[in-house]
N, C-alpha and C. Protein backbone atom coordinates (compact mmCIF):
# COMPACT_ATOMS: atom_id res chain seq x y z
N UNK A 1 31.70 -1.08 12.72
CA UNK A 1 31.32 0.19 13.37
C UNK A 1 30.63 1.11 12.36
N UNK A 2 30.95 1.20 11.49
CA UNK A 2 30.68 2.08 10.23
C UNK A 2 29.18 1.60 10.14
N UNK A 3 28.90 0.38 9.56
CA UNK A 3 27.28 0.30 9.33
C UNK A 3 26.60 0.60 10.80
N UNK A 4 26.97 0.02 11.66
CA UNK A 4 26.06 0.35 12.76
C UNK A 4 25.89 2.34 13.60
N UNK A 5 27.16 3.04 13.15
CA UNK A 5 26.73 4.47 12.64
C UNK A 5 25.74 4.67 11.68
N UNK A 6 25.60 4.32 10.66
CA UNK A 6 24.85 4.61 9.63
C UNK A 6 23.79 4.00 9.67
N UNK A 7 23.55 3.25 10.60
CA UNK A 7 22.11 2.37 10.76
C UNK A 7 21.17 3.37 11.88
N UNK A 8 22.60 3.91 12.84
CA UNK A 8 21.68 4.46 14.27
C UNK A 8 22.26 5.77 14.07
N UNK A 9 22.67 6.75 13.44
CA UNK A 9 23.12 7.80 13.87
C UNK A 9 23.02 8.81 15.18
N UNK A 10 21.27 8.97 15.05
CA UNK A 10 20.56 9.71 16.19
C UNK A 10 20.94 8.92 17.21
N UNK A 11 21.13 7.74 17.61
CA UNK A 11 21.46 7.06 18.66
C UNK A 11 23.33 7.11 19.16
N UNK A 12 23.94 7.36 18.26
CA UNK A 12 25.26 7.94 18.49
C UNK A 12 25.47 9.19 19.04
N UNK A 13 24.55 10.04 18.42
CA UNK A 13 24.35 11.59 18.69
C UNK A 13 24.06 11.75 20.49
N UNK A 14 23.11 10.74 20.34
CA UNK A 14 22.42 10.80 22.38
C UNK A 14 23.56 10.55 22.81
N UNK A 15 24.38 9.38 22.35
CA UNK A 15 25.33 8.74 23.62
C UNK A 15 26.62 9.80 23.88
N UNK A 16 26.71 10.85 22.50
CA UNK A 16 28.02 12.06 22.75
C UNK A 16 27.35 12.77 23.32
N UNK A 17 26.35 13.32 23.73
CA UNK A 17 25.28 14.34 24.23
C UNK A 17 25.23 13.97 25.87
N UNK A 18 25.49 12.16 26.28
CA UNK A 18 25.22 11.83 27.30
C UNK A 18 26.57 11.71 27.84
N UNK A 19 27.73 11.50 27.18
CA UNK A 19 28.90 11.27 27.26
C UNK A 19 29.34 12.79 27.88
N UNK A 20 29.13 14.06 27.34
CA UNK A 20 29.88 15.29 27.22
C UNK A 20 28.93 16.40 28.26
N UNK A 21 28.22 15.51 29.05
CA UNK A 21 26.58 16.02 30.32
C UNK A 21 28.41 17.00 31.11
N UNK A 22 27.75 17.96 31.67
CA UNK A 22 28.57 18.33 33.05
C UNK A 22 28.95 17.64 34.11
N UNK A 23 27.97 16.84 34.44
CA UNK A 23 28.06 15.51 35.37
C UNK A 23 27.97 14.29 34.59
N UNK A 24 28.97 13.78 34.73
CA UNK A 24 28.79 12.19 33.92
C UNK A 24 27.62 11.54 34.07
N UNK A 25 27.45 10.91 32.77
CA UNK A 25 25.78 9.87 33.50
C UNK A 25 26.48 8.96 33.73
N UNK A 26 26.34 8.19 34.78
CA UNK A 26 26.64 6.71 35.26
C UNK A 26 26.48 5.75 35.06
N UNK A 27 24.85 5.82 34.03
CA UNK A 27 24.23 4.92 33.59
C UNK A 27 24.73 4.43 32.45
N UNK A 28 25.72 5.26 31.71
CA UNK A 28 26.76 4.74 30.28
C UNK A 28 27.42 3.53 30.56
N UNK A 29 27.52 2.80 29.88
CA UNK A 29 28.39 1.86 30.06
C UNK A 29 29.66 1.96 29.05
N UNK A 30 30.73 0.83 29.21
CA UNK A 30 31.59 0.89 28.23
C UNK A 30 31.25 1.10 27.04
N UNK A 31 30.83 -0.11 26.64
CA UNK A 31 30.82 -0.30 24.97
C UNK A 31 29.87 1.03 24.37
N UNK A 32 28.83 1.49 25.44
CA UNK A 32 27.81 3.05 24.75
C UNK A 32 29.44 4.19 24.71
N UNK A 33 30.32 4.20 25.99
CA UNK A 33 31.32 5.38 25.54
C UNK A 33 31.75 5.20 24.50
N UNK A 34 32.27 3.71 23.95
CA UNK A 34 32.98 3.44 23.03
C UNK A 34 32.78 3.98 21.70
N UNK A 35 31.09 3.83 21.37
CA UNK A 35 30.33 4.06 20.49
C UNK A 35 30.07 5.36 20.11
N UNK A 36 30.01 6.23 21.46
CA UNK A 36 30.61 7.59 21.07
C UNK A 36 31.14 8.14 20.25
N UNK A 37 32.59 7.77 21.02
CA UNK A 37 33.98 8.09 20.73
C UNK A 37 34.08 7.96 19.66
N UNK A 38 33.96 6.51 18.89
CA UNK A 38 34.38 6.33 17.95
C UNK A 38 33.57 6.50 16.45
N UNK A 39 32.03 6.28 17.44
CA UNK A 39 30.81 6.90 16.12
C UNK A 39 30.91 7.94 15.99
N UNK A 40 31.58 8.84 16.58
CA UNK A 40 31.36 10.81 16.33
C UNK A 40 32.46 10.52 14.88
N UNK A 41 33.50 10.18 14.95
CA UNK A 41 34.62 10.64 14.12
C UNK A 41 33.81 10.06 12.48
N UNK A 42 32.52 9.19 12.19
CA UNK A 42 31.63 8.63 11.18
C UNK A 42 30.86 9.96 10.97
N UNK A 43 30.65 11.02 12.01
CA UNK A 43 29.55 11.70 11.40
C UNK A 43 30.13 12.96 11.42
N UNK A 44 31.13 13.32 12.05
CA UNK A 44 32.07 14.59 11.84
C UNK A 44 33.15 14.56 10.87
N UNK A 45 33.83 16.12 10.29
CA UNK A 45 34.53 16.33 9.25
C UNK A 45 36.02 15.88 10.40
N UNK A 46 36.43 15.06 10.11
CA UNK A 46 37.41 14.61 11.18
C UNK A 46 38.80 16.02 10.65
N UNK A 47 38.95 15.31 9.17
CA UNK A 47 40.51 16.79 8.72
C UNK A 47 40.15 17.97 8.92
N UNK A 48 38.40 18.48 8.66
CA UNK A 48 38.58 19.92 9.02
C UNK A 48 38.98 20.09 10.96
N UNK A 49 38.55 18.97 11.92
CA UNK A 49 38.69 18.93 13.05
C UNK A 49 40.22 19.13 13.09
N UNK A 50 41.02 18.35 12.49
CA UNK A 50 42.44 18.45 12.52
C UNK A 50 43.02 19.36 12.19
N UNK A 51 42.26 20.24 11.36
CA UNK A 51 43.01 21.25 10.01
C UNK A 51 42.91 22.52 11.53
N UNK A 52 42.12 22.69 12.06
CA UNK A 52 41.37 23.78 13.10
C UNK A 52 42.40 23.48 14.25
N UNK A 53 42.46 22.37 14.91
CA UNK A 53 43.69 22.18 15.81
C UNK A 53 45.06 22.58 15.64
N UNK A 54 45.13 22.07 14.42
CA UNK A 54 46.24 22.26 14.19
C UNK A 54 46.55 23.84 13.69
N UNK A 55 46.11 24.43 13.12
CA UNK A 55 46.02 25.93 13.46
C UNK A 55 45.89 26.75 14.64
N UNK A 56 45.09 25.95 15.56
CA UNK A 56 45.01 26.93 16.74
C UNK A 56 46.48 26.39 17.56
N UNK A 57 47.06 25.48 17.56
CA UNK A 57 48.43 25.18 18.27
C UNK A 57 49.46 26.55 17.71
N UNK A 58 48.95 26.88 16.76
CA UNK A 58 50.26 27.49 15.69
C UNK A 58 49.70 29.12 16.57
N UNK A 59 48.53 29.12 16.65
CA UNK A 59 48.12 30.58 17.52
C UNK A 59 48.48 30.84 18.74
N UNK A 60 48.24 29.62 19.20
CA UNK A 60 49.30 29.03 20.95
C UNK A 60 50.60 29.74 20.84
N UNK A 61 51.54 29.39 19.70
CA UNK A 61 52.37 29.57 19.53
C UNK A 61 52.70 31.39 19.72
N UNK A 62 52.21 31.84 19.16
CA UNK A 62 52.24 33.55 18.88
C UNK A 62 51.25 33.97 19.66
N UNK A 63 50.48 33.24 20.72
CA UNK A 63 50.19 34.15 22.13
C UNK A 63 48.76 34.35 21.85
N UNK A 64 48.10 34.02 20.48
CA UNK A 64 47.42 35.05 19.49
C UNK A 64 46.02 34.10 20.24
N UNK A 65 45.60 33.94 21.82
CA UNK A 65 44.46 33.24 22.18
C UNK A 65 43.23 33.10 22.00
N UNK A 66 42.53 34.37 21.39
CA UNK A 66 41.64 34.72 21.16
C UNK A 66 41.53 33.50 20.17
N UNK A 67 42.44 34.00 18.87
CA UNK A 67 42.18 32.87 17.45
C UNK A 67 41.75 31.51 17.92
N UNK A 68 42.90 31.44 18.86
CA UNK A 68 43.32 29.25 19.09
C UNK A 68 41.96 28.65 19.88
N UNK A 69 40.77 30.16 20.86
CA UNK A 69 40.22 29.73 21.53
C UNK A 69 39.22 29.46 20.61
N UNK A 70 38.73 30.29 19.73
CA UNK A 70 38.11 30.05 18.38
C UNK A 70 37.90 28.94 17.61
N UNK A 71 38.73 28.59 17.32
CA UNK A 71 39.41 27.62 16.41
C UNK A 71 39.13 26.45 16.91
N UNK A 72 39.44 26.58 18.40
CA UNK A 72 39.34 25.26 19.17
C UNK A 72 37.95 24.79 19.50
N UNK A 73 37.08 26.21 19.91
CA UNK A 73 35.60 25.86 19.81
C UNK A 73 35.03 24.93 18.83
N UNK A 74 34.87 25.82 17.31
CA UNK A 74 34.93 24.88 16.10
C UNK A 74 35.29 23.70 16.13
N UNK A 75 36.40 23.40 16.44
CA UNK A 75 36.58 21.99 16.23
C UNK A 75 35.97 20.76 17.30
N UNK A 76 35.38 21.76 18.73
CA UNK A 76 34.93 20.86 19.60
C UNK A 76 33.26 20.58 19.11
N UNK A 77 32.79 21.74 18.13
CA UNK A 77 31.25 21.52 18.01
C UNK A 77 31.03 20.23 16.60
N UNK A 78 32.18 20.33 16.09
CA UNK A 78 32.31 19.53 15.23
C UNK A 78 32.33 17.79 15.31
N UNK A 79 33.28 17.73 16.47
CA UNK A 79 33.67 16.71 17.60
C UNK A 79 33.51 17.03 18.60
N UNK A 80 33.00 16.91 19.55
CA UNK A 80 32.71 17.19 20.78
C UNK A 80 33.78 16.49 22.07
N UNK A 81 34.11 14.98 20.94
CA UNK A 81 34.92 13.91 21.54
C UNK A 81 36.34 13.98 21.53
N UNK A 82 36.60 15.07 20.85
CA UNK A 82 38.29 14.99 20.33
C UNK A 82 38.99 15.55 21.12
N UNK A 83 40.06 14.39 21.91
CA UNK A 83 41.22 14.67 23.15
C UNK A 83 42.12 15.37 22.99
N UNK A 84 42.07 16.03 21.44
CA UNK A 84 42.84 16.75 21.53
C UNK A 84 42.33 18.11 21.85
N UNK A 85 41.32 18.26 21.28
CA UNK A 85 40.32 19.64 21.18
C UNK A 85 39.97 19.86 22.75
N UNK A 86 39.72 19.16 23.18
CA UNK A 86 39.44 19.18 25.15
C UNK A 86 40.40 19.35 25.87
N UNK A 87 41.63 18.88 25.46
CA UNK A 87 42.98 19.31 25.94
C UNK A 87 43.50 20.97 25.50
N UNK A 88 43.30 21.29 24.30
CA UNK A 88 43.60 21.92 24.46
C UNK A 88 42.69 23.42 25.11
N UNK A 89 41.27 23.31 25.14
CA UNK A 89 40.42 24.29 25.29
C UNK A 89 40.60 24.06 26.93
N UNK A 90 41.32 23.26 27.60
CA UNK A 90 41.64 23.18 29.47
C UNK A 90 42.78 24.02 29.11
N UNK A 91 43.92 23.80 28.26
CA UNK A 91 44.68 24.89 28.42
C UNK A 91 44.79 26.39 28.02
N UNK A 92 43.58 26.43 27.25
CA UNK A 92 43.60 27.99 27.29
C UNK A 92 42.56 28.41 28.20
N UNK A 93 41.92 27.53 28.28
CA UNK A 93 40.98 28.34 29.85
C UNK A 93 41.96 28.38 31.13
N UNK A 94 43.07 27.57 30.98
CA UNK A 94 43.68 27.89 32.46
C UNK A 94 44.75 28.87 32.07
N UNK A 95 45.39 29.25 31.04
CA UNK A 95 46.52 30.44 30.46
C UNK A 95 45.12 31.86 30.75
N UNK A 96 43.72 31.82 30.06
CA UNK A 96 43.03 32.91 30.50
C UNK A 96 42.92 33.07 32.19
N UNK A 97 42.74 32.09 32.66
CA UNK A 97 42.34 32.64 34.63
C UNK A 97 43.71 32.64 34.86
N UNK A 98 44.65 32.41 34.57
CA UNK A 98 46.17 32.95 35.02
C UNK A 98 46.49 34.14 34.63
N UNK A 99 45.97 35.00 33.68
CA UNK A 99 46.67 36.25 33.26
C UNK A 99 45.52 37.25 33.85
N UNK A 100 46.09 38.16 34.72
CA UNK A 100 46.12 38.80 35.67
C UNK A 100 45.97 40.45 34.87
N UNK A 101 46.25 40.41 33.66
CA UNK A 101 45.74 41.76 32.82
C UNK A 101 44.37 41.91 32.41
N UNK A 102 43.66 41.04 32.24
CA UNK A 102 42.46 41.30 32.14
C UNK A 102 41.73 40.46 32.88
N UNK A 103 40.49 40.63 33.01
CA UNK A 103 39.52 39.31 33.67
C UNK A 103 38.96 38.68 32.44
N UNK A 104 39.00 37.02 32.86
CA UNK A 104 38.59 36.15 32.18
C UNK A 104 37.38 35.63 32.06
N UNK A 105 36.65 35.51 30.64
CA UNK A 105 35.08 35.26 30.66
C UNK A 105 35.16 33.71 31.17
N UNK A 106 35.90 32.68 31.54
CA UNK A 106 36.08 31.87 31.75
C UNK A 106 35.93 31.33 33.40
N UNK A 107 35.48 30.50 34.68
CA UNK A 107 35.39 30.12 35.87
C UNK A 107 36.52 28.89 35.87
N UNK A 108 36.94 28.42 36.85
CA UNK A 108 37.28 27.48 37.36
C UNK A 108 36.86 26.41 36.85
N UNK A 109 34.98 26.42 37.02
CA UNK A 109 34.81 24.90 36.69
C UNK A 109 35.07 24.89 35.32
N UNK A 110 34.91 25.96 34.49
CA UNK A 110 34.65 25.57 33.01
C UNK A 110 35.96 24.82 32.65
N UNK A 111 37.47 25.23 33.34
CA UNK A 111 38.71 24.52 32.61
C UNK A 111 38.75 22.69 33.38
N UNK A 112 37.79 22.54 34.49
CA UNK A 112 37.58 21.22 34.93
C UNK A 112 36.65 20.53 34.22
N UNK A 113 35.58 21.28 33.79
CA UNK A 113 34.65 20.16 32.80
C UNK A 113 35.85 19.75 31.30
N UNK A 114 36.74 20.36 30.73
CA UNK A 114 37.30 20.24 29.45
C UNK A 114 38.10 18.94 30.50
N UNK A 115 39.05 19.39 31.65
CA UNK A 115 39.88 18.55 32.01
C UNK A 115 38.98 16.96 32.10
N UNK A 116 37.51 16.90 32.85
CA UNK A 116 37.03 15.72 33.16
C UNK A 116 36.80 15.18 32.02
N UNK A 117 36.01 15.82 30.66
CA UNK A 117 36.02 15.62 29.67
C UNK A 117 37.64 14.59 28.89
N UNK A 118 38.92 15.01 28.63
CA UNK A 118 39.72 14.89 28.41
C UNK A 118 40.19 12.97 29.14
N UNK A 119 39.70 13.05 30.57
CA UNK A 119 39.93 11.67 31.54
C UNK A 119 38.54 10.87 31.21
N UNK A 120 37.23 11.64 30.50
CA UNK A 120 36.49 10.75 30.49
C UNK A 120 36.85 10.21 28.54
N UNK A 121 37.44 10.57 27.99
CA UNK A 121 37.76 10.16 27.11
C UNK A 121 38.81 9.01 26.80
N UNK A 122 39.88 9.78 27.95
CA UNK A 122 40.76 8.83 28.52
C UNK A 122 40.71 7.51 28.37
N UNK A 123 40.15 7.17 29.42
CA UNK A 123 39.17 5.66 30.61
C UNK A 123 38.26 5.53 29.32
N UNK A 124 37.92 5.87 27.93
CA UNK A 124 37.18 5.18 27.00
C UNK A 124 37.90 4.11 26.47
N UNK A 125 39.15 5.21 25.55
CA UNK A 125 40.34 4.57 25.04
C UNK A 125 40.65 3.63 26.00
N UNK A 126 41.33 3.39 27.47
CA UNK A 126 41.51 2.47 28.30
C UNK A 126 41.12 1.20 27.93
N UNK A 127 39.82 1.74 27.92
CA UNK A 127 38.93 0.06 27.76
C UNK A 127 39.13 -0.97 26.32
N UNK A 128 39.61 0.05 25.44
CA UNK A 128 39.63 -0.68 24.00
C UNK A 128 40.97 -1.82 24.02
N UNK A 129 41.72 -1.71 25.10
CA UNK A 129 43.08 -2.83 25.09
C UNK A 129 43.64 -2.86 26.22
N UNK A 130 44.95 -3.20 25.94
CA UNK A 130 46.13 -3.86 27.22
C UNK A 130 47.42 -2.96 26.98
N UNK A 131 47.75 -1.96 25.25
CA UNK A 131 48.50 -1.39 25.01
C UNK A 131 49.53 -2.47 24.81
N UNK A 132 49.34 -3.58 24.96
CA UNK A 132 49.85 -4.85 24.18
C UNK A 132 49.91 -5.15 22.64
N UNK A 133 50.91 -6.09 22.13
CA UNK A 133 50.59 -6.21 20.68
C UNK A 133 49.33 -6.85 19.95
N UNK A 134 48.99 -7.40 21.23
CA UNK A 134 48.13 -8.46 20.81
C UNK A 134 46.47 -8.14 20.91
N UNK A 135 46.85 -6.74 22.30
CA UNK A 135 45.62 -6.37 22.62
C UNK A 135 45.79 -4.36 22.75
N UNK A 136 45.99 -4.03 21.64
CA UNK A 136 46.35 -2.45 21.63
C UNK A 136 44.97 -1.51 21.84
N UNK A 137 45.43 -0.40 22.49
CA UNK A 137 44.71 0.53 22.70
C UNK A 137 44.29 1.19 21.04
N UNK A 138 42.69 1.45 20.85
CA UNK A 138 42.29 2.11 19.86
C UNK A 138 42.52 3.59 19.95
N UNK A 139 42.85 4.04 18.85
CA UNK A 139 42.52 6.15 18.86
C UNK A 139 41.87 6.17 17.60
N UNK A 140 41.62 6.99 17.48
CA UNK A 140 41.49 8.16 16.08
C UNK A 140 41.75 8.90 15.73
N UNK A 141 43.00 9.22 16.62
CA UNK A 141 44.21 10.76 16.05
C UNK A 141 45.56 10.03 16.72
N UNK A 142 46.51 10.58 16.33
CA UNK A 142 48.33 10.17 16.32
C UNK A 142 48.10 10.92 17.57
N UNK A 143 47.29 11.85 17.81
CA UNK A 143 47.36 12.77 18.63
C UNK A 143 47.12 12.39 20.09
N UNK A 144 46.22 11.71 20.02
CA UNK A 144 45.31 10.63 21.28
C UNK A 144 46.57 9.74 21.62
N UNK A 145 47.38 9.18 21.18
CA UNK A 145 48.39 8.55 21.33
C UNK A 145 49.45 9.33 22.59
N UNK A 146 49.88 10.45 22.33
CA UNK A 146 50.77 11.25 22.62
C UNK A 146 50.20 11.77 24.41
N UNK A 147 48.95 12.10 23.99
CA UNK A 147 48.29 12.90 25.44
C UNK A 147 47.78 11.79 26.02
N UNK A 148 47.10 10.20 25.26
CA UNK A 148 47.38 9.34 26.65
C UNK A 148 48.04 8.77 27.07
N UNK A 149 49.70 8.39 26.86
CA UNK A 149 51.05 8.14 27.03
C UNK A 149 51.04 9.16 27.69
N UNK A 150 51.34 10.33 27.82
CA UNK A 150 51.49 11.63 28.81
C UNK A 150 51.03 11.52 29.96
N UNK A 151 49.89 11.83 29.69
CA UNK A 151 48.63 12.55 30.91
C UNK A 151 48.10 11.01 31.36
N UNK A 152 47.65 10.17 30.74
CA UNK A 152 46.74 9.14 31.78
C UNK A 152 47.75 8.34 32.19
N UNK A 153 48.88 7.74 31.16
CA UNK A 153 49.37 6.39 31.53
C UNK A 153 50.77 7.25 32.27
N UNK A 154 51.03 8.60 32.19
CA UNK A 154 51.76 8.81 32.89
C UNK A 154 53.54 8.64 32.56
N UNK A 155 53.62 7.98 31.12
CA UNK A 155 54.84 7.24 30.81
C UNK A 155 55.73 8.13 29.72
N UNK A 156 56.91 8.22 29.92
CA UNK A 156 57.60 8.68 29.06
C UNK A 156 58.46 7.77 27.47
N UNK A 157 57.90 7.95 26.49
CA UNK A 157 57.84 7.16 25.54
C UNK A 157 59.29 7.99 24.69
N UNK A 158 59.81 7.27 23.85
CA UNK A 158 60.75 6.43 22.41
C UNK A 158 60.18 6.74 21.48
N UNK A 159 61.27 6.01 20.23
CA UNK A 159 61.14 5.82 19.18
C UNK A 159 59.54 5.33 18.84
N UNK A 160 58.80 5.59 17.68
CA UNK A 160 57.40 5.20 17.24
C UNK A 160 57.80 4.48 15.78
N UNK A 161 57.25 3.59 16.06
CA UNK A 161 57.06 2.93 14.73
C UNK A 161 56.05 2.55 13.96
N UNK A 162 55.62 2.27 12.96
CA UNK A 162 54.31 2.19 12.20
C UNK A 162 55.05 0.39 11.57
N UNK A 163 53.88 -0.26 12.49
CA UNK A 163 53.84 -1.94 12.30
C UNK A 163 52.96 -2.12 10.78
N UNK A 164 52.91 -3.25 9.91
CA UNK A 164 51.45 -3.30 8.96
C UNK A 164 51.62 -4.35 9.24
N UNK A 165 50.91 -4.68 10.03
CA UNK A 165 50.25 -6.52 10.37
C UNK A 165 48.95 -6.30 9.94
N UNK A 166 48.14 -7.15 10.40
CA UNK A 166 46.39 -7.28 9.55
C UNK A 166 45.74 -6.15 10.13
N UNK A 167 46.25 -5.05 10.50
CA UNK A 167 45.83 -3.55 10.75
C UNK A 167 46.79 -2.76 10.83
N UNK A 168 46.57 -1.23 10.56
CA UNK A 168 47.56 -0.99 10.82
C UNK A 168 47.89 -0.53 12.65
N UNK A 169 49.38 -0.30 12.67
CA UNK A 169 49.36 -0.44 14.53
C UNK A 169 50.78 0.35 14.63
N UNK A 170 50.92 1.21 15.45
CA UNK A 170 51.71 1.97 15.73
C UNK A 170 52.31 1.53 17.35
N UNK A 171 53.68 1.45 17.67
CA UNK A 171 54.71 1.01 18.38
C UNK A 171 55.55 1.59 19.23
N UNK A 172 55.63 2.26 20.20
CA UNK A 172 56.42 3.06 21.04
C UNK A 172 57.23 2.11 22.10
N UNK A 173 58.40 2.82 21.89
CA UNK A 173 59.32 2.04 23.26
C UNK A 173 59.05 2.83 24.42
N UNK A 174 58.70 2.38 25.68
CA UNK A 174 58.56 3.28 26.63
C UNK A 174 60.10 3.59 27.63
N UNK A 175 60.62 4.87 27.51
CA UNK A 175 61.85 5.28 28.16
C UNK A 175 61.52 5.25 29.83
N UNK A 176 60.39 5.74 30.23
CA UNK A 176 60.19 5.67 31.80
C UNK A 176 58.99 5.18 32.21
N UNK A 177 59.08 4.39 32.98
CA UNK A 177 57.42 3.66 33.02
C UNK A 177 56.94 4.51 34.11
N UNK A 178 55.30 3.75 34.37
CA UNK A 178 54.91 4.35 35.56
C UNK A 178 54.40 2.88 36.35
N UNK A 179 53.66 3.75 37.37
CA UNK A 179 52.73 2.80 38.13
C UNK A 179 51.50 2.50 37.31
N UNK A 180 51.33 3.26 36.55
CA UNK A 180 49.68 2.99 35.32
C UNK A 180 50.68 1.72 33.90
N UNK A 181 51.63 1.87 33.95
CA UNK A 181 52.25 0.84 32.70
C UNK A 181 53.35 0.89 32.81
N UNK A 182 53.75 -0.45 33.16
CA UNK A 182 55.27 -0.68 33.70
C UNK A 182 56.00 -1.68 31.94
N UNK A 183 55.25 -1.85 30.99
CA UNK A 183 55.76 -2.37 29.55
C UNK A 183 56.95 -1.83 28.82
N UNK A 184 57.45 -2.66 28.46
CA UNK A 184 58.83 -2.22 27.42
C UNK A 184 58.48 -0.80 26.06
N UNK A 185 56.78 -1.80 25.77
CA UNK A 185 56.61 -1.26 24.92
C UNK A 185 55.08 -0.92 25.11
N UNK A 186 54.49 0.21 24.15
CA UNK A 186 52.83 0.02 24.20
C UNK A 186 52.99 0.17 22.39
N UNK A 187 51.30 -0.28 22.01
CA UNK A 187 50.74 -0.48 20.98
C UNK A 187 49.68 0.31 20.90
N UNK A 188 49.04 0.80 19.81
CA UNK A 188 48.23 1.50 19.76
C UNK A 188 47.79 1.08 17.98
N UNK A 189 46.10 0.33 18.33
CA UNK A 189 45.66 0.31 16.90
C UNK A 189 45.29 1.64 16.07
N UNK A 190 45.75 1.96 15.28
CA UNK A 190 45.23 2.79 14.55
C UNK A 190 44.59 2.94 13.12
N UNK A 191 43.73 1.88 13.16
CA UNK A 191 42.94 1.65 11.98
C UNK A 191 42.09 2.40 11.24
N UNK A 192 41.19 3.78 12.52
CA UNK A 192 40.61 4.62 12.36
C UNK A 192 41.11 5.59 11.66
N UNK A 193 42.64 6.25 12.44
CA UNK A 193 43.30 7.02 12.02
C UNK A 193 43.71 6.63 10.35
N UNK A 194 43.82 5.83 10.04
CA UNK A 194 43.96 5.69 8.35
C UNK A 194 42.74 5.85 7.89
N UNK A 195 41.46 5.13 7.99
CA UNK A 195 40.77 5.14 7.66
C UNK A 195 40.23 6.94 7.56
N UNK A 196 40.27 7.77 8.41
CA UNK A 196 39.95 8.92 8.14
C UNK A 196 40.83 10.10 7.78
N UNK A 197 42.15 9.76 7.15
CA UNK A 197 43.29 9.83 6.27
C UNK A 197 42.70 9.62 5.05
N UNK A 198 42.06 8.78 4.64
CA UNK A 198 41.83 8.33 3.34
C UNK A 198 40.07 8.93 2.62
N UNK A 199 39.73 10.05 3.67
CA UNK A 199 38.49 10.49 3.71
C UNK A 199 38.46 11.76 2.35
């Protein structure tokens, strides 16, 4: 993946540009989302992306929205792709049209494009496995792990473990299944996530 970022960059750039449209293009296929997803985190500061999230959660925390909505911007222009950054900019656009003290510079659709955004990221990850050992779902944040166990697959997860077989691969017992994954367990490669640990 790495050389073929660095071979096509501008061509990674179109496919997040075509990926992150208001209306999905249709004409994407898998492996172009894939290339996205996973080529953005080659040409973006991935820790300052993390360093910014993870600050604006802590603003979440103390109410302080203005900052977290900030913060969260930044980290989406940085990444445009990051499920966590789209998750969380749906929830402060929907905490702004809920509070009833001021009016919000924010509409309806704007907290549905972050939400479609968030499921079209989703259904990327989807495609990379089975959440099997053999055939695990890819991320590029611990974080992506957590919100698609949640929100897509619907499942209430266990203990996590960090496997080192010929990648590294992270291990959850699942406590409540769903109709999206009825498994004991899911897998999740996280090869990326080290790899941009070690940046």
């Amino acid at each position: 993946m790495d050389e073929v970022v660095k071979s096509n960059p501008d061509s990674v750039r179109t496919l997040v540009k075509r990926l992150t449209t208001v209306t999905l293009d249709k004409t994407l296929t898998y492996p172009e989302r894939q290339l996205a997803f996973y080529g953005i985190t080659y040409l973006s500061n991935n820790n300052k992306v993390q360093l910014l999230l993870m600050t604006a959660h802590e603003s979440l925390k103390t109410k302080d929205y203005d900052h977290a909505l900030n913060l969260t911007k930044e980290a989406l222009e940085e990444n445009p792709l990051s499920l966590e950054g789209n998750k969380m900019m749906a929830d402060i656009i929907r905490i702004s049209l809920k509070d009833s003290t001021k009016t919000s510079p924010f509409t309806p659709e704007d907290c549905e494009y972050y939400g479609n955004m968030m499921f079209r990221i989703m259904n990327t990850i989807a495609t990379t496995g089975y959440g099997s050992e053999e055939y695990p779902f890819a991320v590029t944040m611990v974080s992506d792990e957590y919100i698609f166990n949640g929100i897509y697959l619907e499942i209430e997860t266990g203990s996590q473990y960090l496997l080192g077989k010929s990648y590294p691969c992270d291990k959850f017992d699942v406590k409540e299944k769903s109709k999206y994954f009825s498994a004991d367990e899911i897998y999740f490669d996280i090869t990326r996530v080290f790899e941009i640990r070690r940046q």
